[in-house]
N, C-alpha and C. Protein backbone atom coordinates (compact mmCIF):
# COMPACT_ATOMS: atom_id res chain seq x y z
N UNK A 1 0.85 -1.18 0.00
CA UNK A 1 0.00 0.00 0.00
C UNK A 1 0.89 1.24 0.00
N UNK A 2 0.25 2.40 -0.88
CA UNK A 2 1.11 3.58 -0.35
C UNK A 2 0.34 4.93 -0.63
N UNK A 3 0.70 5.32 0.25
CA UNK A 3 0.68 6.91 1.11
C UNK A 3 0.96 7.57 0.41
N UNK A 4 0.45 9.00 -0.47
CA UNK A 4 1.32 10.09 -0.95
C UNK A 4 0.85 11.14 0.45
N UNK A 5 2.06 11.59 0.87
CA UNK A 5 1.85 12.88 1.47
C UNK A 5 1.80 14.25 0.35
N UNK A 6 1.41 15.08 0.67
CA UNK A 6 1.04 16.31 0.28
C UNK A 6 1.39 17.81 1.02
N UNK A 7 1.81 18.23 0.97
CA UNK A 7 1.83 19.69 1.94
C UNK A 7 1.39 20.58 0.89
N UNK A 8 0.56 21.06 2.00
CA UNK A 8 -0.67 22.03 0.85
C UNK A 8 -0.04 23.64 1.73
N UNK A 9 0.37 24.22 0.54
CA UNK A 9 1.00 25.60 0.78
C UNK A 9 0.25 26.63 0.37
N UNK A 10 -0.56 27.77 0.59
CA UNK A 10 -1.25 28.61 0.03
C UNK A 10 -0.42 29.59 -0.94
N UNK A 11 -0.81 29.91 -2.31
CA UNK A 11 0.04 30.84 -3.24
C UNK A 11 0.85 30.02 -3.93
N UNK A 12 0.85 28.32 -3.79
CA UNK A 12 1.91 27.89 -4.32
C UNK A 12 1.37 26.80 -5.02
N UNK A 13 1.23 25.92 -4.13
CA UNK A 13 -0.22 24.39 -4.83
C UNK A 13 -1.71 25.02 -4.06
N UNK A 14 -2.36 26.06 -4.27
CA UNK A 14 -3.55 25.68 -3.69
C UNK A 14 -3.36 27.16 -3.97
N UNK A 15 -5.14 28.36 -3.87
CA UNK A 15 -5.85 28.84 -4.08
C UNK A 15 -6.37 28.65 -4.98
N UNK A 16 -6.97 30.25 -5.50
CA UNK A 16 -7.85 30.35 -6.67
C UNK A 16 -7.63 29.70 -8.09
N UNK A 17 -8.30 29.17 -8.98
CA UNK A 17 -7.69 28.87 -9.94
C UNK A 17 -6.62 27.75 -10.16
N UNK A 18 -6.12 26.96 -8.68
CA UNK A 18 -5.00 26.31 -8.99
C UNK A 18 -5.37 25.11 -8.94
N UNK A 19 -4.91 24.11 -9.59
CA UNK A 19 -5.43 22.55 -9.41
C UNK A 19 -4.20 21.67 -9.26
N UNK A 20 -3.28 22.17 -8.56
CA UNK A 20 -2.29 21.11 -8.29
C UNK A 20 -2.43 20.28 -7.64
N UNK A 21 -3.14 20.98 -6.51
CA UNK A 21 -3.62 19.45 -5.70
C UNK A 21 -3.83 18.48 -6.18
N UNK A 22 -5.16 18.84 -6.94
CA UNK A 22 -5.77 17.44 -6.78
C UNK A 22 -5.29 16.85 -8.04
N UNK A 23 -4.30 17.75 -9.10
CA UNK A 23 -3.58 16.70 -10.06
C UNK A 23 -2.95 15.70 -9.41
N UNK A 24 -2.10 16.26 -8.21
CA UNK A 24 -1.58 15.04 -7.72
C UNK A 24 -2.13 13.63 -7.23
N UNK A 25 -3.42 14.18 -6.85
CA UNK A 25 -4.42 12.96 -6.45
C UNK A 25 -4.62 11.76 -7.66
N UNK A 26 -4.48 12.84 -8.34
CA UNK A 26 -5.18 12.08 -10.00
C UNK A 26 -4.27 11.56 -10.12
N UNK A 27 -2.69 11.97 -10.52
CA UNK A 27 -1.91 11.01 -11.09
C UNK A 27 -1.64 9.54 -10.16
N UNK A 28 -1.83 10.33 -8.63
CA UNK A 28 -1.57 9.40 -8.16
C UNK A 28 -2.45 8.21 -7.29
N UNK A 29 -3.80 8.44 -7.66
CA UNK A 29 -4.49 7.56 -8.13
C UNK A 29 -4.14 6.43 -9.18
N UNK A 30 -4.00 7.05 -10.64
CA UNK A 30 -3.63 6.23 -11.42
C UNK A 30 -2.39 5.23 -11.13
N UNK A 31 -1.46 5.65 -10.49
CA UNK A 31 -0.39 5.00 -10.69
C UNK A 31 -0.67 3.95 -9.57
N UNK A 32 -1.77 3.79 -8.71
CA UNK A 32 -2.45 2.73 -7.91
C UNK A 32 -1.86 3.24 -6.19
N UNK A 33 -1.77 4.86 -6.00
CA UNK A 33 -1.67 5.00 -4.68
C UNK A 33 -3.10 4.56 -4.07
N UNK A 34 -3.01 4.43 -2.46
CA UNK A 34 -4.22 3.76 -1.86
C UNK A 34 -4.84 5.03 -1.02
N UNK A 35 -3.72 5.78 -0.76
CA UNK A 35 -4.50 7.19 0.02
C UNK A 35 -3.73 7.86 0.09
N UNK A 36 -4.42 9.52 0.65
CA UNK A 36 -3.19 10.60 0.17
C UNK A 36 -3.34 11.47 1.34
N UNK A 37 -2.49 12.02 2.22
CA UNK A 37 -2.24 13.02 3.40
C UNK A 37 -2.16 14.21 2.90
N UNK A 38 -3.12 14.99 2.53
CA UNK A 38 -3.15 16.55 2.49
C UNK A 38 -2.27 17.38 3.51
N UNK A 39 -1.22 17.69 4.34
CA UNK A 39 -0.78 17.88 5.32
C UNK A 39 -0.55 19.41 4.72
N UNK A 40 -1.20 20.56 6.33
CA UNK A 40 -0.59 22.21 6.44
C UNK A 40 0.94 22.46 6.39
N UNK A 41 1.08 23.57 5.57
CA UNK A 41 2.19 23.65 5.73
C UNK A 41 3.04 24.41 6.81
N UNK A 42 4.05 24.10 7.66
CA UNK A 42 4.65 24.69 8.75
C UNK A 42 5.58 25.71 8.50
N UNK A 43 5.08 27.02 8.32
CA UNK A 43 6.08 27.87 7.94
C UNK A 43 7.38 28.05 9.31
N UNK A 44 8.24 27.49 8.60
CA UNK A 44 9.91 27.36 9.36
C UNK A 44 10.63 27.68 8.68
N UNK A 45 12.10 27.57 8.77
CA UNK A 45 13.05 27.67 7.99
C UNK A 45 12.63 28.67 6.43
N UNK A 46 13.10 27.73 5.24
CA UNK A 46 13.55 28.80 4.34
C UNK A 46 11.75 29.03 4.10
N UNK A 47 10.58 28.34 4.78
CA UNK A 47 9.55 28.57 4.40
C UNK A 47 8.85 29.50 5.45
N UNK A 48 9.70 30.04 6.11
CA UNK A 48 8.99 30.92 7.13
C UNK A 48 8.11 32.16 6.62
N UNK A 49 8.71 32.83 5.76
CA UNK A 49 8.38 34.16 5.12
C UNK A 49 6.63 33.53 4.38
N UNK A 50 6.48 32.40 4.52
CA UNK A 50 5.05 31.84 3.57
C UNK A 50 3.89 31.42 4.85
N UNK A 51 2.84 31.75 4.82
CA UNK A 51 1.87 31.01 5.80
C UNK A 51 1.18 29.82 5.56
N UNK A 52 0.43 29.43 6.72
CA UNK A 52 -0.13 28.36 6.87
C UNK A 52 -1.16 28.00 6.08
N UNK A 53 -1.66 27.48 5.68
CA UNK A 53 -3.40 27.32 5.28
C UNK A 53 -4.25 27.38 6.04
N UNK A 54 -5.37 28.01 6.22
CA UNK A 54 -6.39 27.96 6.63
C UNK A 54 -7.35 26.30 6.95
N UNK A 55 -8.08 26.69 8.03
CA UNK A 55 -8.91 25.07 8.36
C UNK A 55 -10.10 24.97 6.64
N UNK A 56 -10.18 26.07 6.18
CA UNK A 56 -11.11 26.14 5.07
C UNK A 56 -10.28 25.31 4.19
N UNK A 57 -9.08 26.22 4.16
CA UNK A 57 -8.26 25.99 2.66
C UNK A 57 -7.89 24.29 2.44
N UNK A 58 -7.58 24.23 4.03
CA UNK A 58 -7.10 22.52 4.02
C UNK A 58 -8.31 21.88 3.16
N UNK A 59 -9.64 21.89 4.34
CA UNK A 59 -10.67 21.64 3.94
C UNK A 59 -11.00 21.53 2.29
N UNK A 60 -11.03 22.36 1.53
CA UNK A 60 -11.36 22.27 0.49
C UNK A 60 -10.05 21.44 -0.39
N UNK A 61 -9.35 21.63 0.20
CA UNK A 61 -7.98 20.88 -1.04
C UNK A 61 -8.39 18.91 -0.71
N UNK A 62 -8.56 19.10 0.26
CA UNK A 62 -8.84 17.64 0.73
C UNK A 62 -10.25 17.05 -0.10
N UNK A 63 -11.14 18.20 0.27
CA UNK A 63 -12.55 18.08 -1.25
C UNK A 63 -12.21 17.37 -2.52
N UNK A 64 -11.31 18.50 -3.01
CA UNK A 64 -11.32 18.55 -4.64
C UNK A 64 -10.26 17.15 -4.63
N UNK A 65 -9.29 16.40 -3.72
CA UNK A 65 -8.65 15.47 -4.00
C UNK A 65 -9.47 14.41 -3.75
N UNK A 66 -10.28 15.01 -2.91
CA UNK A 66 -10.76 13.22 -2.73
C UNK A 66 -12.04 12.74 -4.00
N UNK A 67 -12.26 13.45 -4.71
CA UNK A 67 -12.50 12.82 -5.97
C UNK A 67 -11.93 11.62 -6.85
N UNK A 68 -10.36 11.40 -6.23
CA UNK A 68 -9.66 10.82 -6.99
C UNK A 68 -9.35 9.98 -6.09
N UNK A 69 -8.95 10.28 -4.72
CA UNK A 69 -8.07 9.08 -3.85
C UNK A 69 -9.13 9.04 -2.18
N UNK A 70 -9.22 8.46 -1.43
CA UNK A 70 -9.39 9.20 -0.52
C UNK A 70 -8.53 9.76 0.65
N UNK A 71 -8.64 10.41 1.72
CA UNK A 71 -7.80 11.00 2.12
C UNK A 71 -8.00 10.60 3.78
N UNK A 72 -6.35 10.81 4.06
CA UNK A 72 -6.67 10.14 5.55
C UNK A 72 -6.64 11.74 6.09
N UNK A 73 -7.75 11.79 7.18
CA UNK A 73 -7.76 13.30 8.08
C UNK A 73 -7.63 12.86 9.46
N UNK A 74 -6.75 11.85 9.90
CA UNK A 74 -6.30 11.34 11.59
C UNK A 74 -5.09 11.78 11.82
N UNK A 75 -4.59 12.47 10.59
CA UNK A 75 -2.84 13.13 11.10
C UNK A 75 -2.74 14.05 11.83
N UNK A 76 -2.41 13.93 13.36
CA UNK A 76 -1.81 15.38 14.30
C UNK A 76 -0.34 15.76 13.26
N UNK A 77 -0.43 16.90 13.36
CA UNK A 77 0.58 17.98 12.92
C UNK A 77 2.23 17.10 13.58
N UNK A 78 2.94 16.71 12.77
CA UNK A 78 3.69 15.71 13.57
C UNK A 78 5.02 16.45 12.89
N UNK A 79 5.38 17.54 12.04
CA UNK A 79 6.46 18.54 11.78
C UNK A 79 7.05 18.28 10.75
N UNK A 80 6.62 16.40 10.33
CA UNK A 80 7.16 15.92 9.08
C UNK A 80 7.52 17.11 7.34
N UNK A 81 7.01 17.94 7.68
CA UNK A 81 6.46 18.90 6.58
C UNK A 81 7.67 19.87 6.77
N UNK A 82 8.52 20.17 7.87
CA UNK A 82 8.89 21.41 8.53
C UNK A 82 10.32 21.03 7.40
N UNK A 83 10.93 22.31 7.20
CA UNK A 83 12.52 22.54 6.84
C UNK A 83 13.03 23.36 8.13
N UNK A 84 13.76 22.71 8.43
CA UNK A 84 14.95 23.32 9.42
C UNK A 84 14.85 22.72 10.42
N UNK A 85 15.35 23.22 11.74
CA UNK A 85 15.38 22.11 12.84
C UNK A 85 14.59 23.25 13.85
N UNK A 86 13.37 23.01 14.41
CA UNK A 86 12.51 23.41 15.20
C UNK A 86 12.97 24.72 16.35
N UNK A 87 14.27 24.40 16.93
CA UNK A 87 14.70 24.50 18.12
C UNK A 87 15.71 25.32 18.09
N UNK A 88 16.30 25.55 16.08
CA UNK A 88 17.63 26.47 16.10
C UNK A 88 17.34 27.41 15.16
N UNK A 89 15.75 27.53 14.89
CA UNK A 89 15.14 28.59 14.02
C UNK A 89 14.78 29.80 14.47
N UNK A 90 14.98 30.68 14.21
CA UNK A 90 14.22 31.92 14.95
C UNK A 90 12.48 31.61 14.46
C-alpha cells in the first residue's frame, strides 16, 4: 500500500484557480496510490516568510482530492512537513 503525502502551501499548490492538488491525487491515483495526506504547511526555515493554510483551505484541497483518492484526516501535525530544525530557528 502507499501513502502520498502532500503539503498544501497557500500561493503555491492551492488557491484560486489552482489545481495542483488534486492533479496530484489524480496522477496518483492512477499510478495505484491507496491514500493521500493533504498535510498544512509549517512555515519554518527557508519557508517561514510563507503562511499556513487555513482550516477552510485545508478543507477544500482535501474536497477537490478526494474525488480521486481518498484522504486520511487522523494526522496530528507531527512537523514531518517542517525545513529546518525546530529548536535552532528563529
Amino acid at each position: 500500500m502507499v501513502k502520498v503525502n502532500t503539503v498544501l502551501i497557500p500561493g503555491v499548490n492551492s488557491g484560486p484557480g489552482s489545481t495542483e492538488i488534486h492533479h496530484v491525487a489524480q496522477a496518483a491515483a492512477q499510478a495505484g496510490t491507496y491514500i493521500q495526506n493533504i498535510v498544512p504547511l509549517i512555515p519554518l526555515g527557508a519557508f517561514a516568510g510563507l503562511r499556513a493554510p487555513t482550516c477552510d483551505e485545508l478543507r477544500w484541497a482535501r474536497y477537490a482530492a478526494g474525488r480521486y483518492l481518498p484522504q486520511f484526516r487522523r494526522c496530528q501535525q507531527c512537523r514531518a512537513d517542517a525545513v529546518g530544525v525546530p529548536a535552532e530557528d528563529p
